[in-house]
PDB file of N, CA and C in Angstrom:
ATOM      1  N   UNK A   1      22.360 -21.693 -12.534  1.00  0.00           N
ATOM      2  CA  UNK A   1      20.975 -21.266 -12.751  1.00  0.00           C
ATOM      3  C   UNK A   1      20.836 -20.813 -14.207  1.00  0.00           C
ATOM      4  N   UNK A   2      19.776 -21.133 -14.570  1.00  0.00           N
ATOM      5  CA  UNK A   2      19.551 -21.139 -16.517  1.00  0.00           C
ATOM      6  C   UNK A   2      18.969 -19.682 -16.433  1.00  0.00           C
ATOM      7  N   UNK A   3      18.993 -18.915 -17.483  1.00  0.00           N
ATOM      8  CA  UNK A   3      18.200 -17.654 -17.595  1.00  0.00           C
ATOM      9  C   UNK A   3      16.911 -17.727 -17.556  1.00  0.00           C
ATOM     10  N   UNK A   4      16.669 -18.839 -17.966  1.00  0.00           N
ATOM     11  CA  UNK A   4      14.651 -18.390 -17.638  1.00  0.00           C
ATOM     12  C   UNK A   4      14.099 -18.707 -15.936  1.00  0.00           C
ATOM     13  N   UNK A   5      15.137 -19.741 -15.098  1.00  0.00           N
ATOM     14  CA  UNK A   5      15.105 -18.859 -13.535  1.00  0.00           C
ATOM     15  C   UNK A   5      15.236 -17.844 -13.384  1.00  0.00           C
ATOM     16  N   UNK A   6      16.465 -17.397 -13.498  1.00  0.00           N
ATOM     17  CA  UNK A   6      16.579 -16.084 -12.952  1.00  0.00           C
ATOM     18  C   UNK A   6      15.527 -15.311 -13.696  1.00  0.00           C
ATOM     19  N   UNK A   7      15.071 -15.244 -14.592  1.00  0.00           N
ATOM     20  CA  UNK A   7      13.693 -14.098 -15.313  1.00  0.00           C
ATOM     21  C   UNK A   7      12.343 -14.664 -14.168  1.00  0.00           C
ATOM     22  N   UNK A   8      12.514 -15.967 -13.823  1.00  0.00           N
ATOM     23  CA  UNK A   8      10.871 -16.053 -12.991  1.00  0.00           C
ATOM     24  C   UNK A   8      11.254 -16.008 -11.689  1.00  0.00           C
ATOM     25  N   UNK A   9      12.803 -16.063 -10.860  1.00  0.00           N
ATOM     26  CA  UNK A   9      12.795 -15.165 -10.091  1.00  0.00           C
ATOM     27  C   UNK A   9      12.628 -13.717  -9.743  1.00  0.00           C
ATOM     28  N   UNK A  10      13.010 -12.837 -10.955  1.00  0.00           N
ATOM     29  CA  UNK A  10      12.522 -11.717 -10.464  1.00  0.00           C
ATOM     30  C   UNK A  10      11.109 -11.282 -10.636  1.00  0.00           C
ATOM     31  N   UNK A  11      10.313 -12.150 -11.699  1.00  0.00           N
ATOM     32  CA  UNK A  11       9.344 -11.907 -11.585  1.00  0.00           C
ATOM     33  C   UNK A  11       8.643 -11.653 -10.125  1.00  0.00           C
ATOM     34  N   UNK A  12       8.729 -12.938  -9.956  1.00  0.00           N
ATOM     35  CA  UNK A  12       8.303 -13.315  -8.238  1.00  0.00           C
ATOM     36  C   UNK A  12       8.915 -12.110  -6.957  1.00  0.00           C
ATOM     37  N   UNK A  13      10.033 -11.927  -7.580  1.00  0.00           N
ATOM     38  CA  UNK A  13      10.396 -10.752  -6.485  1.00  0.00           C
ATOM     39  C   UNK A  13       9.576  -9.149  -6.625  1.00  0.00           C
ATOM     40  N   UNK A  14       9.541  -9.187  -8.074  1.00  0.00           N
ATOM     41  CA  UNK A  14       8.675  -7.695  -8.132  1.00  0.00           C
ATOM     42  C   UNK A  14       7.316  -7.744  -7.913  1.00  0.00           C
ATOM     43  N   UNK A  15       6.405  -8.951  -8.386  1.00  0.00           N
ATOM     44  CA  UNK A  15       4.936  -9.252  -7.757  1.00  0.00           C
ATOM     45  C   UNK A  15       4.946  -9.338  -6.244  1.00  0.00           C
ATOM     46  N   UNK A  16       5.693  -9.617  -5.769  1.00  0.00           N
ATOM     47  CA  UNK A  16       6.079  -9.765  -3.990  1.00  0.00           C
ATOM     48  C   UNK A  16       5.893  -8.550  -3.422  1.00  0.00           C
ATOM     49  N   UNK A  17       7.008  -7.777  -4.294  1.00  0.00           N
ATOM     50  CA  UNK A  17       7.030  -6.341  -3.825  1.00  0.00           C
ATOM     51  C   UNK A  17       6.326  -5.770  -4.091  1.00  0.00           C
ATOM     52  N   UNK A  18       5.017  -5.620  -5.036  1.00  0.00           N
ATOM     53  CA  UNK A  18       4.061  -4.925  -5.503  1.00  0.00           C
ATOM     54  C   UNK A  18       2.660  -5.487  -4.490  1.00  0.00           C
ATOM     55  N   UNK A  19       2.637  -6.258  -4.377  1.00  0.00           N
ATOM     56  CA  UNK A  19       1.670  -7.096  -3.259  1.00  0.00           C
ATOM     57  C   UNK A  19       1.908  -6.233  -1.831  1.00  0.00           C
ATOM     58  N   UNK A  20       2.846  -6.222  -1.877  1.00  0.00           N
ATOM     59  CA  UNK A  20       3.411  -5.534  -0.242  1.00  0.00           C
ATOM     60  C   UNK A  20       3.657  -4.273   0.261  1.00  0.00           C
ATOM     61  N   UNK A  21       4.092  -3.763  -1.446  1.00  0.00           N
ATOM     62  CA  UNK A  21       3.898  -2.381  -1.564  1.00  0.00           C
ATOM     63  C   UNK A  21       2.197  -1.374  -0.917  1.00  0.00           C
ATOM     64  N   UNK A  22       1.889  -2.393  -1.912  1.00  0.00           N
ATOM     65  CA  UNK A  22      -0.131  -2.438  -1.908  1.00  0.00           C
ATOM     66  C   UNK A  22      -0.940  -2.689  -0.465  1.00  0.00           C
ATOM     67  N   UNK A  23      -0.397  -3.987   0.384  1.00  0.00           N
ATOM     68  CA  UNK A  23      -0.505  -3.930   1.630  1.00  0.00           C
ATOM     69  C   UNK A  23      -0.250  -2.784   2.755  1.00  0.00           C
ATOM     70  N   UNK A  24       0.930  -2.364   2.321  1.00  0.00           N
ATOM     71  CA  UNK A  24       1.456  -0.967   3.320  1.00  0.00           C
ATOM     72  C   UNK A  24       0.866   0.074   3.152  1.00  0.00           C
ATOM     73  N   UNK A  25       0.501   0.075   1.819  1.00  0.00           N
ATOM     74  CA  UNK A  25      -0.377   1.466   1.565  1.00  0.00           C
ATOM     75  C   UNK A  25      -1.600   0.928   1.891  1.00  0.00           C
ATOM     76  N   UNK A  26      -2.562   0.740   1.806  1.00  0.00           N
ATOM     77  CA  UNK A  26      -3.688   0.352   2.434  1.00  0.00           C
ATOM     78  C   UNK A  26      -3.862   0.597   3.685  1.00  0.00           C
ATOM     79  N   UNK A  27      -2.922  -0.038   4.505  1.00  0.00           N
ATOM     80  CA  UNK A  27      -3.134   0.110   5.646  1.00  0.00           C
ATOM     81  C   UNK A  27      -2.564   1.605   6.046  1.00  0.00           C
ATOM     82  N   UNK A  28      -1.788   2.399   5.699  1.00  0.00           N
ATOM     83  CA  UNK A  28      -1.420   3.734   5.795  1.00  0.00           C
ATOM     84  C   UNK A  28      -2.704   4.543   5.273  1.00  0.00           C
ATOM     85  N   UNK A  29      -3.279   4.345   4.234  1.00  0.00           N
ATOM     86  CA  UNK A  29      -4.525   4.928   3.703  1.00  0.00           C
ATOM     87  C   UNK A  29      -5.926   4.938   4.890  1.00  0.00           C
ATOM     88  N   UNK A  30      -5.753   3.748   4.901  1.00  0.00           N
ATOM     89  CA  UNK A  30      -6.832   3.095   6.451  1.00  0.00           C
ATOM     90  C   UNK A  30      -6.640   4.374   7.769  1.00  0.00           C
ATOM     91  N   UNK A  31      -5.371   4.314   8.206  1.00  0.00           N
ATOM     92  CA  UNK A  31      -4.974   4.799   9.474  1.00  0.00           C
ATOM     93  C   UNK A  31      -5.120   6.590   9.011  1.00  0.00           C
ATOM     94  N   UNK A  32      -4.396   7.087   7.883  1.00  0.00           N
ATOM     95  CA  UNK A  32      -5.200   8.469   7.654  1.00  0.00           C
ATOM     96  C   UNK A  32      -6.105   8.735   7.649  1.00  0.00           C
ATOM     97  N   UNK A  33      -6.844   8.060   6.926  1.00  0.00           N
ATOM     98  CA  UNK A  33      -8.529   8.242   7.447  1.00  0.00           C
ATOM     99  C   UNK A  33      -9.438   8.087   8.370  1.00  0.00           C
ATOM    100  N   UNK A  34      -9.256   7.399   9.328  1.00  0.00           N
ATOM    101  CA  UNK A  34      -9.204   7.487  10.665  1.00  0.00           C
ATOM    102  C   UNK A  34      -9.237   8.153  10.959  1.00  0.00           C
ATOM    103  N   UNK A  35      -7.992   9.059  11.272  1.00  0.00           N
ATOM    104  CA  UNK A  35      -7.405  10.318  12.050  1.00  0.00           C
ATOM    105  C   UNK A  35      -7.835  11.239  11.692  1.00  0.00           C
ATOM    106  N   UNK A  36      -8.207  11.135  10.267  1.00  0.00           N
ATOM    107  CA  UNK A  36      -9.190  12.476   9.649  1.00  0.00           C
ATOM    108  C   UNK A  36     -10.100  12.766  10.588  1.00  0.00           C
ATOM    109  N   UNK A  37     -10.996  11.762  10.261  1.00  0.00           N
ATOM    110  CA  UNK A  37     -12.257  11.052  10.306  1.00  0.00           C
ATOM    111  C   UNK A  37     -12.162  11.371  12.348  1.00  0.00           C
ATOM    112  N   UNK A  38     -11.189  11.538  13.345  1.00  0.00           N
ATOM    113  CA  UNK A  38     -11.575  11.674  14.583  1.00  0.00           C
ATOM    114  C   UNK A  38     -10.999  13.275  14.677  1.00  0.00           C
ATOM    115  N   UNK A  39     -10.821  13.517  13.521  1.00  0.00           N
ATOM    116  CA  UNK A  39     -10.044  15.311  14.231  1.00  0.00           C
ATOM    117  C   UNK A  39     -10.473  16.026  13.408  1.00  0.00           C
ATOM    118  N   UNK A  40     -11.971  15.562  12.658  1.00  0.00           N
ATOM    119  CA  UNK A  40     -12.760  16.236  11.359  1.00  0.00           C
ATOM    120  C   UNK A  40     -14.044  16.923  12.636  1.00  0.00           C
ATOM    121  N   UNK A  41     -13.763  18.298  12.529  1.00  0.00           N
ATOM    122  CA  UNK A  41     -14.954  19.007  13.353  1.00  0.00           C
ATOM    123  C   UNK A  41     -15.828  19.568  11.877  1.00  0.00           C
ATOM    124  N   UNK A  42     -17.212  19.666  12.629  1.00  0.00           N
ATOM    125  CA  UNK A  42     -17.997  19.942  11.302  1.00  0.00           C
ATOM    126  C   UNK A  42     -18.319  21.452  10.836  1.00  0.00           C
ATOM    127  N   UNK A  43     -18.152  22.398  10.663  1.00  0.00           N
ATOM    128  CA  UNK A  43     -18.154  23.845   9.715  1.00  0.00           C
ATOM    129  C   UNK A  43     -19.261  24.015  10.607  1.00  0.00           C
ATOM    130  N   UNK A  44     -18.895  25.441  11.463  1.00  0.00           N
ATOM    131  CA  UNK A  44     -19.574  26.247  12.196  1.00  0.00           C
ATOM    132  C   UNK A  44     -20.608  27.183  11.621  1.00  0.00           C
ATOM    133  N   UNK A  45     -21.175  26.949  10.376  1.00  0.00           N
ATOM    134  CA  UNK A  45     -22.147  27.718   9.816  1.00  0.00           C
ATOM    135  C   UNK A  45     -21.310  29.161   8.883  1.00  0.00           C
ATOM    136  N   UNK A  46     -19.846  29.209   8.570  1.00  0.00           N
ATOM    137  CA  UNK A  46     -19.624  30.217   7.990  1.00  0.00           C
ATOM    138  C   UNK A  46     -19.599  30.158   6.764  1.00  0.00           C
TER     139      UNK A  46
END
C-alpha cells in the first residue's frame, strides 16, 4: 500500500467516525429531551 492510501484511508476512517459520532449524539440529545420534556412539571406559582 503507497502512502497516499493509507492517508485517504484514514481520512475515511475519521469522517466515518465523526458522521457516527454525530449520529449517536443526536439521537442521545433527541431521547434527553424527551424525558425532560415528559418529567418537566410547570412552576407552581412561587
Amino acid at each position: 500500500m503507497s502512502g497516499i492510501h493509507v492517508v485517504y484511508l484514514m481520512l475515511s476512517i475519521v469522517f466515518a467516525s465523526f458522521i457516527t459520532y454525530m449520529f449517536v449524539y443526536n439521537i442521545r440529545t433527541n431521547h434527553r429531551q424527551r424525558e425532560m420534556r415528559l418529567r418537566h412539571h410547570p412552576p407552581n406559582g412561587k
